[in-house]
N, C-alpha and C. Protein backbone atom coordinates (compact mmCIF):
# COMPACT_ATOMS: atom_id res chain seq x y z
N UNK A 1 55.98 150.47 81.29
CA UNK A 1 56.87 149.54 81.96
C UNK A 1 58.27 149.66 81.37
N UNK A 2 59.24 149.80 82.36
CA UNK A 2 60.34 149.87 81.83
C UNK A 2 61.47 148.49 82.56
N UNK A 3 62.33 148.08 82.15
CA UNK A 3 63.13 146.61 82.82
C UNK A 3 64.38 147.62 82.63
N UNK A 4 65.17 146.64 83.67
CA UNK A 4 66.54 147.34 83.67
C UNK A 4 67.45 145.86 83.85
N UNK A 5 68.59 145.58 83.34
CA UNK A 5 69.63 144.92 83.15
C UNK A 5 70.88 145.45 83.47
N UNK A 6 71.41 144.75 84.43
CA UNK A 6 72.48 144.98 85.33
C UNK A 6 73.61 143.98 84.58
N UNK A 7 74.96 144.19 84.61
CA UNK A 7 76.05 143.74 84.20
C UNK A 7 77.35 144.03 84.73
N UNK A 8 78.29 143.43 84.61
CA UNK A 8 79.84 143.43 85.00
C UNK A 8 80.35 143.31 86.61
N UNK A 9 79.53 142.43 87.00
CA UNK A 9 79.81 142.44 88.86
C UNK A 9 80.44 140.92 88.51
N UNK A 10 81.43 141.30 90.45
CA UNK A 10 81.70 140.05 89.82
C UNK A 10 83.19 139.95 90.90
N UNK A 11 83.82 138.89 91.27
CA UNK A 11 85.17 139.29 92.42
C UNK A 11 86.22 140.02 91.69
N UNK A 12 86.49 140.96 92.77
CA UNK A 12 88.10 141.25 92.66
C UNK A 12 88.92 141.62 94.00
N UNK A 13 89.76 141.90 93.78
CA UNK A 13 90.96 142.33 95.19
C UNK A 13 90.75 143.84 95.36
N UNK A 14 91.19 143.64 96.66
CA UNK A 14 91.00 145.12 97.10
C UNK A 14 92.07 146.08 96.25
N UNK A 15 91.62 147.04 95.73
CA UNK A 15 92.29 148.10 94.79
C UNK A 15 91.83 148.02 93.95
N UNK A 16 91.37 147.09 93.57
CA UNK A 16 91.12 146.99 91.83
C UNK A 16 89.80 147.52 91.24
N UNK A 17 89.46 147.46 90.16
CA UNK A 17 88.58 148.51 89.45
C UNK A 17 87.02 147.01 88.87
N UNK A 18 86.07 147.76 88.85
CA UNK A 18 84.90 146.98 88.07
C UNK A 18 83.65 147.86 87.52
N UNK A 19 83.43 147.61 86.27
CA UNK A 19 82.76 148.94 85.91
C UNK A 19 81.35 148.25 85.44
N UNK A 20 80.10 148.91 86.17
CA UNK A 20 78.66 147.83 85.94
C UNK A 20 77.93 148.91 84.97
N UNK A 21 77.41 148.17 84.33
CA UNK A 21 76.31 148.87 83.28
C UNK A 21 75.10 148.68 83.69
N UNK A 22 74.31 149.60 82.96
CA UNK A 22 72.88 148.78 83.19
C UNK A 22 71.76 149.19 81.92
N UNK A 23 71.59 148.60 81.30
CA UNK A 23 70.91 148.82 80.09
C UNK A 23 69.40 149.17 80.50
N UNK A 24 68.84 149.91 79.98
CA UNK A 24 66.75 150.09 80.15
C UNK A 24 65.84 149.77 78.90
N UNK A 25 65.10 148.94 79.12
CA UNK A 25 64.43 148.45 77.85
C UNK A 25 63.63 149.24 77.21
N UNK A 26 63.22 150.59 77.41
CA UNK A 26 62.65 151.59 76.96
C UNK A 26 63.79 153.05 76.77
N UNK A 27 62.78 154.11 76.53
CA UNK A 27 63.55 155.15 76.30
C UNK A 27 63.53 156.10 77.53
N UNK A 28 64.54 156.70 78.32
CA UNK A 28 64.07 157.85 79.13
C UNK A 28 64.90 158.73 79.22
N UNK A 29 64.03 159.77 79.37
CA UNK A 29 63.84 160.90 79.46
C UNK A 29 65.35 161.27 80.40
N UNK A 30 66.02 162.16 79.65
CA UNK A 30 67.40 162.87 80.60
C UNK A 30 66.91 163.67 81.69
N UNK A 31 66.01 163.84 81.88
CA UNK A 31 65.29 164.64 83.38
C UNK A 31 64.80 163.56 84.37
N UNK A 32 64.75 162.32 83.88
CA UNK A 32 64.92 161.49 84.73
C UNK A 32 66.01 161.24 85.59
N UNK A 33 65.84 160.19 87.02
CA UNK A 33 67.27 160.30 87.25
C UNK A 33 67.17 159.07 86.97
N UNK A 34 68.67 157.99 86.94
CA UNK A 34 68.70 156.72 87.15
C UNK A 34 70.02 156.89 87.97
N UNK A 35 70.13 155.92 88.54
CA UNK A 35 71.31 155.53 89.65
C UNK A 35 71.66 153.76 89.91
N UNK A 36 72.17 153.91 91.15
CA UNK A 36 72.87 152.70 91.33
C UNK A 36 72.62 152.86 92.96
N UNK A 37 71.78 151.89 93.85
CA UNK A 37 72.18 151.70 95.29
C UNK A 37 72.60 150.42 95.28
N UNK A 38 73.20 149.71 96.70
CA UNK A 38 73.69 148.32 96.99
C UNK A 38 73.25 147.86 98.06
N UNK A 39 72.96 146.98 98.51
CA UNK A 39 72.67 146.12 99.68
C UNK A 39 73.95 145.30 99.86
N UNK A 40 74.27 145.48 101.17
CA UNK A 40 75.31 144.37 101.69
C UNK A 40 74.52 143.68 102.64
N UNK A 41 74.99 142.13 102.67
CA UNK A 41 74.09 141.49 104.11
C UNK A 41 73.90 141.69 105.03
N UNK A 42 72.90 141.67 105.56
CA UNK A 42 72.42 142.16 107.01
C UNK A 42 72.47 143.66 106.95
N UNK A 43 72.29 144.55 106.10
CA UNK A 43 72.19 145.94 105.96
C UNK A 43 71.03 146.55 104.97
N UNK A 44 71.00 147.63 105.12
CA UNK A 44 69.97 148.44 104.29
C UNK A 44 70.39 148.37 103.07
N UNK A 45 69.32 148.85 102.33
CA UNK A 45 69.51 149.34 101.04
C UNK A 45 70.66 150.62 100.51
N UNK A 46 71.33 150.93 100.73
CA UNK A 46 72.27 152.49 100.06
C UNK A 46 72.09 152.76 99.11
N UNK A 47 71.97 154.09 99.02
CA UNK A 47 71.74 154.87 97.61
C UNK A 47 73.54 154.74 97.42
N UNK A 48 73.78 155.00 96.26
CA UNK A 48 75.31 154.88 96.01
C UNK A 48 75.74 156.35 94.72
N UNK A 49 74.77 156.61 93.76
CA UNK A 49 74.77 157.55 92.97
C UNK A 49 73.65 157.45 92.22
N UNK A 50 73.88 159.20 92.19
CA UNK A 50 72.28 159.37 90.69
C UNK A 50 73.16 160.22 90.01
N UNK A 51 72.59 160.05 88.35
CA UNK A 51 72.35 161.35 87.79
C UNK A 51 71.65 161.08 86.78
N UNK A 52 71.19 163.00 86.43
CA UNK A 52 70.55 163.41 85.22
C UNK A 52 71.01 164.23 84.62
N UNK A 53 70.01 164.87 83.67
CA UNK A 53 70.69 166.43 83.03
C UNK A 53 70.92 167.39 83.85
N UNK A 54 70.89 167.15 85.05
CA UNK A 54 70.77 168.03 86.18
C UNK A 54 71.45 167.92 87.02
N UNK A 55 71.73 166.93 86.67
CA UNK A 55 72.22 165.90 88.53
C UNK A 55 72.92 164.96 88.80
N UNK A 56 73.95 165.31 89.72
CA UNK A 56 74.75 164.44 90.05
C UNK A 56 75.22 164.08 91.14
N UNK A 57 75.13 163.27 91.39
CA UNK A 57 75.80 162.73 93.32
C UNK A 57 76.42 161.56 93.88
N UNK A 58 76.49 161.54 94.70
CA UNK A 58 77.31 160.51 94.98
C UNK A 58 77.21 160.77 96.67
N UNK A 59 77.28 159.21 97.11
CA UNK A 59 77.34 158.88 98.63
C UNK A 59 78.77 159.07 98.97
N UNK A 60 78.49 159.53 100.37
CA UNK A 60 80.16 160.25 100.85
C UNK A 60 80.76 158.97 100.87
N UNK A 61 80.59 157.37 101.15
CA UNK A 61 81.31 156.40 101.29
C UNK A 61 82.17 156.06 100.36
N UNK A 62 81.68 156.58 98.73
CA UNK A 62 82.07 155.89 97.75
C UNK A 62 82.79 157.73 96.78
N UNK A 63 82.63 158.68 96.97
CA UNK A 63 82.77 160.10 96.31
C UNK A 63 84.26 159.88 96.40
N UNK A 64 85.02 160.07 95.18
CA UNK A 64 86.34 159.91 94.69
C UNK A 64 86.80 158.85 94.50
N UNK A 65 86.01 157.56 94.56
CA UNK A 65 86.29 155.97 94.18
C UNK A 65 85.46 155.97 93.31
N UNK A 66 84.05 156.08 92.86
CA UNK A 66 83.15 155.68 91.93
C UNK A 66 82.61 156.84 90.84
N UNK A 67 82.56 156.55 89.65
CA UNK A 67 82.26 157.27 88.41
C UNK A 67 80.41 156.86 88.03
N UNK A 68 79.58 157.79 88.36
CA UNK A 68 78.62 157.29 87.38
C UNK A 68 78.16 157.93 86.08
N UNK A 69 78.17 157.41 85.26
CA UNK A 69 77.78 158.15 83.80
C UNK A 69 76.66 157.08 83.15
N UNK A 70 76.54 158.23 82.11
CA UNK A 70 75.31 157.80 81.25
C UNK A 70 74.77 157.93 79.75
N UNK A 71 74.93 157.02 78.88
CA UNK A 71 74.47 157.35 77.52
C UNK A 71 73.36 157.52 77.18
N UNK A 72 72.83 158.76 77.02
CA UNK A 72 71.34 159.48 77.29
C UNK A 72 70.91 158.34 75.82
N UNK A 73 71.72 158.75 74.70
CA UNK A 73 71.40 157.57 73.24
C UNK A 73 70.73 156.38 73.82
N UNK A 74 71.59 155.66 74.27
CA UNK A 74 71.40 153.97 74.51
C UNK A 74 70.68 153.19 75.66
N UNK A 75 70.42 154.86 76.68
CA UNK A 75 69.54 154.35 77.75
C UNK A 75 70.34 153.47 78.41
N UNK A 76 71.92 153.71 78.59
CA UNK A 76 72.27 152.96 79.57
C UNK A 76 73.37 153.83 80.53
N UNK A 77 73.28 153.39 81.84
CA UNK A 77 74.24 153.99 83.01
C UNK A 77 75.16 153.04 83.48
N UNK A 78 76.41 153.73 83.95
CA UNK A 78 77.41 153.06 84.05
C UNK A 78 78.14 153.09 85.69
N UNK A 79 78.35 152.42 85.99
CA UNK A 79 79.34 152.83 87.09
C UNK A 79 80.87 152.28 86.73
N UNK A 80 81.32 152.81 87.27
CA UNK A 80 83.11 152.83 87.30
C UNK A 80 83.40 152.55 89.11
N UNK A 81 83.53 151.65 89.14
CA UNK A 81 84.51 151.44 90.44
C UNK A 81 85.54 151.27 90.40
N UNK A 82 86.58 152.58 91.25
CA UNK A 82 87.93 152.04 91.32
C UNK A 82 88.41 152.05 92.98
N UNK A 83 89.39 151.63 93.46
CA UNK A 83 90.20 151.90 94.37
C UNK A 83 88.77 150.76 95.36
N UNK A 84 88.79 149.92 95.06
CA UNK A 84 87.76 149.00 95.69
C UNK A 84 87.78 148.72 96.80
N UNK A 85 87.09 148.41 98.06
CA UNK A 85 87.47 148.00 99.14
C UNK A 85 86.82 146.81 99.83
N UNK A 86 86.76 146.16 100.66
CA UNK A 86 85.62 145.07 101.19
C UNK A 86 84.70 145.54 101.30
N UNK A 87 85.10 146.57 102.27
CA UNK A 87 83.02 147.21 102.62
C UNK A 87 82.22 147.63 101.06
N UNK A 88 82.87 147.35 100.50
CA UNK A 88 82.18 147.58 98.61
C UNK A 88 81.48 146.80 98.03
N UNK A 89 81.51 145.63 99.34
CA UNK A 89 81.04 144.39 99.08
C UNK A 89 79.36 144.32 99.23
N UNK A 90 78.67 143.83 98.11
CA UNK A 90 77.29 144.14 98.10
C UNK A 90 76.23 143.46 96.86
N UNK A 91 75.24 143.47 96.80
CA UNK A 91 74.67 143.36 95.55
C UNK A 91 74.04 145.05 94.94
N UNK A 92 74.39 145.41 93.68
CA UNK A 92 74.78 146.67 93.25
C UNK A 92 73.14 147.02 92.51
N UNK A 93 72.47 147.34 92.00
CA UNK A 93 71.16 147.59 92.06
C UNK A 93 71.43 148.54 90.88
N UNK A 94 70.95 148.48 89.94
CA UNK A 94 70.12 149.84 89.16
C UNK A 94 68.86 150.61 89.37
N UNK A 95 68.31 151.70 89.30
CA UNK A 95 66.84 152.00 89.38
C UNK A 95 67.04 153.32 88.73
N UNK A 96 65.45 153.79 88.32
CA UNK A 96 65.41 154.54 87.14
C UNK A 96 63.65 155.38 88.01
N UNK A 97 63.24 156.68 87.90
CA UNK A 97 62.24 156.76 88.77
C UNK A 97 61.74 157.66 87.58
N UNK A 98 60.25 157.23 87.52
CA UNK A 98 59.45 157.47 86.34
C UNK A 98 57.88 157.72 86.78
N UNK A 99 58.28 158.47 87.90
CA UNK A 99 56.89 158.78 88.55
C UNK A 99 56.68 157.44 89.89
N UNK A 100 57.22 156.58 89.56
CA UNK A 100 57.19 155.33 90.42
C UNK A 100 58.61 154.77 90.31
N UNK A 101 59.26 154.23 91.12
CA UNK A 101 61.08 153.97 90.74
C UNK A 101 60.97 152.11 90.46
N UNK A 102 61.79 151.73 89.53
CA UNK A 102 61.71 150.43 88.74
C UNK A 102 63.22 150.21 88.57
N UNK A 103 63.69 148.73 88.83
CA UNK A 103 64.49 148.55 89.44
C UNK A 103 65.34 147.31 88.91
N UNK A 104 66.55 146.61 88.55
CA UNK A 104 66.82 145.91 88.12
C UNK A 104 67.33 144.75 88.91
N UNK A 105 67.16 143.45 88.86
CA UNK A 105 67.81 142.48 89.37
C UNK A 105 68.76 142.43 90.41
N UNK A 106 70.03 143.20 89.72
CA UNK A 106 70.86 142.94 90.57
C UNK A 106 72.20 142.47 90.61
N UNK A 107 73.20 142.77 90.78
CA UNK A 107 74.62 141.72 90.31
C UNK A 107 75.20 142.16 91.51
N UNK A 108 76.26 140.83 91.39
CA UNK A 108 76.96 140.99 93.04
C UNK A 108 78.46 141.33 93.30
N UNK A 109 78.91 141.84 94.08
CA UNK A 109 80.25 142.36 93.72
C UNK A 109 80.69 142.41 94.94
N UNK A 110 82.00 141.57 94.71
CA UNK A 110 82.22 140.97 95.59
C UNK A 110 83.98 141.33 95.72
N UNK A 111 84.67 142.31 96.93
CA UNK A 111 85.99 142.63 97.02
C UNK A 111 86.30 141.50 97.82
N UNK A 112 87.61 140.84 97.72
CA UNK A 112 88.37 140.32 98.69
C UNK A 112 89.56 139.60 98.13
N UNK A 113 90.73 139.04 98.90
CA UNK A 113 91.53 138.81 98.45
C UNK A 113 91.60 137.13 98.29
């Protein structure tokens, strides 16, 4: 069993930057992936970015606005949002896939002026 802890969501204005962490209560493996999708209301789930030692991506909505990285040490992933917009507007998700994908809470992030 692994838990994941989500952090740093939260309002800002359109342009502006918010960078979410997400800590894992165990250790994993850099051939794992972990990422970040979001749910906005009344919409699906979006993948938003993964990576591993391998891998890296990013959804065309967000590719040249969002940074994801990762401290393989501390078991934690990061996102960097900059150049923010409304449609950014969402609850931001961590998940980590370990043969089965496990998933964190949740924080909400919220653009507007």
């Amino acid at each position: 069993q692994v838990q994941l802890v989500e952090s740093g969501g939260g309002l800002v204005q359109p342009g502006g930057s918010l960078r979410l962490s997400c800590t894992a209560s165990g250790t994993i493996d850099s051939g794992r992936d972990m990422g970040w999708s979001r749910q906005a209301p009344g919409k699906q789930r979006e993948l938003v970015a993964i990576i591993s030692a391998t891998k890296l991506r990013y959804s065309e909505s967000v590719k040249g606005r969002f940074t994801i990285s990762r401290d393989y040490a501390k078991n934690i992933v990061y996102l960097q949002m900059n150049s923010l917009k409304s449609e950014d507007t969402a609850v931001y998700y961590c998940w980590t896939d370990l043969g089965r994908a496990y998933w964190g809470q949740g924080t909400q992030v919220t653009v507007s002026s």
